[in-house]
N, C-alpha and C. Protein backbone atom coordinates (compact mmCIF):
# COMPACT_ATOMS: atom_id res chain seq x y z
N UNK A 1 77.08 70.45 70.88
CA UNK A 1 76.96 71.86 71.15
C UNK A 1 75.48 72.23 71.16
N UNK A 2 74.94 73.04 72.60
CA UNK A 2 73.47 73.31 72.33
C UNK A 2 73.33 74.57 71.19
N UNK A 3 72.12 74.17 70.79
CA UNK A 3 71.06 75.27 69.75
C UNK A 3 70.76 76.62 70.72
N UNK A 4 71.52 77.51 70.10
CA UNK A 4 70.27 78.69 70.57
C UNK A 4 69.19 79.67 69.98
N UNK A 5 68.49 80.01 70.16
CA UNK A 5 67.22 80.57 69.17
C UNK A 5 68.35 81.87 69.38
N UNK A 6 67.40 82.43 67.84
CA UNK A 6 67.45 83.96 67.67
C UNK A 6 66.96 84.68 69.01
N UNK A 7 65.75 84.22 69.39
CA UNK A 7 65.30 84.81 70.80
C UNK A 7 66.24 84.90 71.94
N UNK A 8 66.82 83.29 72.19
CA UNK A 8 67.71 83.44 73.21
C UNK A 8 68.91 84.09 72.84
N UNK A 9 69.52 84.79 71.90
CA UNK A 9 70.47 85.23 71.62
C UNK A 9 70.46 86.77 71.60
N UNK A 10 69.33 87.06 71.78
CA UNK A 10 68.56 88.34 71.73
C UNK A 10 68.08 88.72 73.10
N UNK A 11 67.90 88.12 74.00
CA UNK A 11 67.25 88.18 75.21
C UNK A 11 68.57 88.58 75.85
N UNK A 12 68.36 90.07 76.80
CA UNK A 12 68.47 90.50 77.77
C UNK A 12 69.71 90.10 78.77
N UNK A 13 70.86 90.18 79.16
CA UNK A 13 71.69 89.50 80.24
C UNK A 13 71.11 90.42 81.31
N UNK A 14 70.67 89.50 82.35
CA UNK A 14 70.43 90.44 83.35
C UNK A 14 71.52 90.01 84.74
N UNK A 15 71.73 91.18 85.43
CA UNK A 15 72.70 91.29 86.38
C UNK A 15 71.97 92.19 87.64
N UNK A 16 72.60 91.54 88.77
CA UNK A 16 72.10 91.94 90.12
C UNK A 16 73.25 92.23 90.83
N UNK A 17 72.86 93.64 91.15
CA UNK A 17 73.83 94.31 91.74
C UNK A 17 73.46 93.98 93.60
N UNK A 18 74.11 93.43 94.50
CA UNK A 18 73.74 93.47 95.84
C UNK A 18 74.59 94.63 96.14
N UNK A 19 73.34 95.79 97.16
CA UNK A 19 74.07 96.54 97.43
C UNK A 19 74.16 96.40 99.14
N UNK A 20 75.83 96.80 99.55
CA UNK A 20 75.99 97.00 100.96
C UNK A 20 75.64 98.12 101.75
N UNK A 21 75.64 98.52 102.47
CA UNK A 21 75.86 99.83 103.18
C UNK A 21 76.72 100.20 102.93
N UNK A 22 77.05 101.54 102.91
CA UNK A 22 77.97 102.06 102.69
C UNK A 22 78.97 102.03 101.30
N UNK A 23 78.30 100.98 100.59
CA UNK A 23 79.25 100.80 98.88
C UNK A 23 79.58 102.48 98.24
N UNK A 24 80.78 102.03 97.21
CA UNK A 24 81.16 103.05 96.70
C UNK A 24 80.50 103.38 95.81
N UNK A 25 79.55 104.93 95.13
CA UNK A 25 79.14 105.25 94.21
C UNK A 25 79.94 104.97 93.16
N UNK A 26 81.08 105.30 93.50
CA UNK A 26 81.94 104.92 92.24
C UNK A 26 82.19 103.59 91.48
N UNK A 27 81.87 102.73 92.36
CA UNK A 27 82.42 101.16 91.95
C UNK A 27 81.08 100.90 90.65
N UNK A 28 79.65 101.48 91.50
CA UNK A 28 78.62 100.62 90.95
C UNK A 28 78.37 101.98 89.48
N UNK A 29 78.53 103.03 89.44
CA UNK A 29 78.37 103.21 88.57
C UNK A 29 79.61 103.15 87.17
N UNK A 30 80.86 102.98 87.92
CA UNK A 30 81.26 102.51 86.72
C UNK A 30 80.97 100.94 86.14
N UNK A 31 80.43 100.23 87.08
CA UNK A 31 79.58 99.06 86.43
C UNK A 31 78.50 99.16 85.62
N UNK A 32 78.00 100.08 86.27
CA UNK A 32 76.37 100.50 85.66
C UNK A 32 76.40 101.08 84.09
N UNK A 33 77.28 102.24 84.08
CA UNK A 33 77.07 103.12 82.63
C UNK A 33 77.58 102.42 81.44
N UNK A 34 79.09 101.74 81.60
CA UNK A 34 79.20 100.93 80.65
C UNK A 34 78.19 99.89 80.03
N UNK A 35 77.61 99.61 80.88
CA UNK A 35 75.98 98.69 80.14
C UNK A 35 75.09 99.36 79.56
N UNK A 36 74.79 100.87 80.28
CA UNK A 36 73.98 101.91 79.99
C UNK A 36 74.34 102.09 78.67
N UNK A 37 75.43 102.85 78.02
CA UNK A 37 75.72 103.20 76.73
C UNK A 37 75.85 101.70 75.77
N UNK A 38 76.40 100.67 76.48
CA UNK A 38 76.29 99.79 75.25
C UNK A 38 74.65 99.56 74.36
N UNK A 39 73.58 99.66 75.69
CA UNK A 39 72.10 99.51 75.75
C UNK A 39 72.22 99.92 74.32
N UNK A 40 72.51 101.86 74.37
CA UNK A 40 72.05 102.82 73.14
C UNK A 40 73.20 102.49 72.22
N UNK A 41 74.33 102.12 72.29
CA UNK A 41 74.97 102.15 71.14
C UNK A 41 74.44 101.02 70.34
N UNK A 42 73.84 99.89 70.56
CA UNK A 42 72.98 98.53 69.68
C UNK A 42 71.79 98.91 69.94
N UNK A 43 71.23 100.09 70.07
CA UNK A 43 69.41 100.30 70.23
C UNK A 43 68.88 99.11 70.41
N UNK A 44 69.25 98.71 71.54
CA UNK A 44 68.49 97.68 72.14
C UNK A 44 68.75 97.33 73.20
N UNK A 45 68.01 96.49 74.63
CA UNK A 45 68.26 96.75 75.75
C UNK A 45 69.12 94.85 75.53
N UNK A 46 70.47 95.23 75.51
CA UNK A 46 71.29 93.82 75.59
C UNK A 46 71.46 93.57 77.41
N UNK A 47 71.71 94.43 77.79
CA UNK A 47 71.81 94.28 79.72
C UNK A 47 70.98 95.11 80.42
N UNK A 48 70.30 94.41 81.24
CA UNK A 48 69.29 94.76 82.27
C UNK A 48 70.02 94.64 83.88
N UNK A 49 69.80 95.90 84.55
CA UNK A 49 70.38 95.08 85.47
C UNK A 49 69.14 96.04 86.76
N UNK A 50 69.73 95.47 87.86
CA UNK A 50 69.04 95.16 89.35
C UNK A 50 69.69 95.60 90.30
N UNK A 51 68.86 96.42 91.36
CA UNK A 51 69.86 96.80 92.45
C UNK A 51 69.40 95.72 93.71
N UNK A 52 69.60 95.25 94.59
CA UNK A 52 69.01 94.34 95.44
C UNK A 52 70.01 94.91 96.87
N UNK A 53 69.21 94.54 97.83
CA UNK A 53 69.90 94.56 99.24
C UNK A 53 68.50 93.44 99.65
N UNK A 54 69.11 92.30 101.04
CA UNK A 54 69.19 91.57 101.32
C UNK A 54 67.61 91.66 102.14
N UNK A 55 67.35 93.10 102.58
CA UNK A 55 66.21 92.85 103.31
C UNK A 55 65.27 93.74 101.98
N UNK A 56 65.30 94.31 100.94
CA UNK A 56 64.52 95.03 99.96
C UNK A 56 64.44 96.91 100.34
N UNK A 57 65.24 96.96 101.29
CA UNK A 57 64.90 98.16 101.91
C UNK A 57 66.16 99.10 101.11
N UNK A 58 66.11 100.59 100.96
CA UNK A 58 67.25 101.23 99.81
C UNK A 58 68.26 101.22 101.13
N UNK A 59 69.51 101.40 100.47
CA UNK A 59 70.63 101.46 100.82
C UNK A 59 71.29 102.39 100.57
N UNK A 60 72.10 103.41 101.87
CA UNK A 60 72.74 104.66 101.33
C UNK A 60 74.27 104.49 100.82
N UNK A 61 74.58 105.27 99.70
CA UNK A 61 75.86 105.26 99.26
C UNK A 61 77.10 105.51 100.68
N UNK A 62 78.27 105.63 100.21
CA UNK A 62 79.20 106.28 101.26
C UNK A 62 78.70 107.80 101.11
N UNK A 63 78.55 108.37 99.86
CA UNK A 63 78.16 109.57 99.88
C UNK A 63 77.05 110.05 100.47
N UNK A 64 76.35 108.95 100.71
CA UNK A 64 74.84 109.46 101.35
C UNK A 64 73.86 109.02 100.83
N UNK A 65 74.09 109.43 99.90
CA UNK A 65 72.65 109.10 98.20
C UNK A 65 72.06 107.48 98.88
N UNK A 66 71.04 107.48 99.02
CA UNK A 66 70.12 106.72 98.97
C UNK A 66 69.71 106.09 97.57
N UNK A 67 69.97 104.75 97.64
CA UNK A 67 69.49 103.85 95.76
C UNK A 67 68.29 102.65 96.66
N UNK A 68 67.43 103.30 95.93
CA UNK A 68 66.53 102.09 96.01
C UNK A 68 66.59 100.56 95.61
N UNK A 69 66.02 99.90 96.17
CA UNK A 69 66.93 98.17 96.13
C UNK A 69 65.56 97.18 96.16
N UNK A 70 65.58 96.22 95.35
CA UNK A 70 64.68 95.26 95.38
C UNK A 70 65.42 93.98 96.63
N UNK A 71 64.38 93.36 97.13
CA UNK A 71 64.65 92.34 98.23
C UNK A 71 65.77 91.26 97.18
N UNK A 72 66.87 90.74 97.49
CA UNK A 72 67.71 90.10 96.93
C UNK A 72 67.30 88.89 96.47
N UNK A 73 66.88 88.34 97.14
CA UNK A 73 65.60 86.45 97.04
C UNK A 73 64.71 86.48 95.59
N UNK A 74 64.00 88.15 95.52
CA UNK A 74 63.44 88.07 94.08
C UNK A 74 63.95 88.84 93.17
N UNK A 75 64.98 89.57 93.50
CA UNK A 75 65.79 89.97 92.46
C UNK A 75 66.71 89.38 91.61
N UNK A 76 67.16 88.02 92.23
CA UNK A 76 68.20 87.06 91.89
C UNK A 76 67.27 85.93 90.77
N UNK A 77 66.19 85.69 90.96
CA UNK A 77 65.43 85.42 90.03
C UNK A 77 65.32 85.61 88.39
N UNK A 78 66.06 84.22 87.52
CA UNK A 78 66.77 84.89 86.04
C UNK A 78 67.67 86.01 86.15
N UNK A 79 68.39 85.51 87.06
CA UNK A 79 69.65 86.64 87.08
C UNK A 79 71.08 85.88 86.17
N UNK A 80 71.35 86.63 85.58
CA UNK A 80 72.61 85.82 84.60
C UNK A 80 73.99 85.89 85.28
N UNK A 81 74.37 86.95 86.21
CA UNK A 81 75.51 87.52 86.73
C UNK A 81 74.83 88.19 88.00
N UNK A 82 75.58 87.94 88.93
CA UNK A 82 75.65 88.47 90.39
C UNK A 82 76.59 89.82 91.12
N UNK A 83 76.87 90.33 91.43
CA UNK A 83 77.75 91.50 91.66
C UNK A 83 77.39 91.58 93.45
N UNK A 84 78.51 91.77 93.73
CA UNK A 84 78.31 92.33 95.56
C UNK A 84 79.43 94.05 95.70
N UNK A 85 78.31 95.04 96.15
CA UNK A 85 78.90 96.41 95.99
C UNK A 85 78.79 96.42 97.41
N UNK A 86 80.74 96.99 97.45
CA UNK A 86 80.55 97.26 99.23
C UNK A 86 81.45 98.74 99.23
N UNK A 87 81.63 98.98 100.01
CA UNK A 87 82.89 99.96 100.32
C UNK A 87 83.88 99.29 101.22
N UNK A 88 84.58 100.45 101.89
CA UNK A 88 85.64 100.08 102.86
C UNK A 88 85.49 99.86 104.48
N UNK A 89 84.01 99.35 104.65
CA UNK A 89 83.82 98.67 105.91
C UNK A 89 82.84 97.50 105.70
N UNK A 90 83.07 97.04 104.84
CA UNK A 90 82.41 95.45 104.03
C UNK A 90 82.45 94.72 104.82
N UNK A 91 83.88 94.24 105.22
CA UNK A 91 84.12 93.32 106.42
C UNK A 91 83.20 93.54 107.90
N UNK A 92 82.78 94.79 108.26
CA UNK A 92 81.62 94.71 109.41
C UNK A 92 80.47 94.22 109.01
């Protein structure tokens, strides 16, 4: 069984959200806040996470809302967990 330090046990899960066009606000923020409040309920940042789209450019919700997005290639970089946010024209 490997050793893990206090450090590594302490360090950060980070997660990358790829976002699609058109994804549901709803999907990614009920992904999002549940990490958000766990953050403050252990005063400490246990999950970090990442928005990414494929060319780095923001991506608008179905609603419209524009989320800014890091290029996916260096966002995936020490990424612990991956996520793909689409809506209901994913398949185009």
């Amino acid at each position: 069984m490997a050793m893990t330090s206090d450090a590594d046990r302490n360090k950060p899960c980070t997660i990358v959200f790829i976002l699609v066009e058109g994804l549901s606000m709803m999907s990614l923020a009920s992904a999002v806040e549940p990490l958000r409040a766990l953050n403050r309920i252990v005063n400490r940042e246990a999950y970090r996470w990442r928005l990414a789209s494929l060319d780095g450019f923001p991506v608008s919700a179905s609603n419209g809302i524009p989320l800014p997005a890091e290029r996916a290639e260096d966002a995936l970089d020490g990424a612990d967990y991956v996520f793909v946010c689409g809506g209901l024209r994913i398949q185009a």
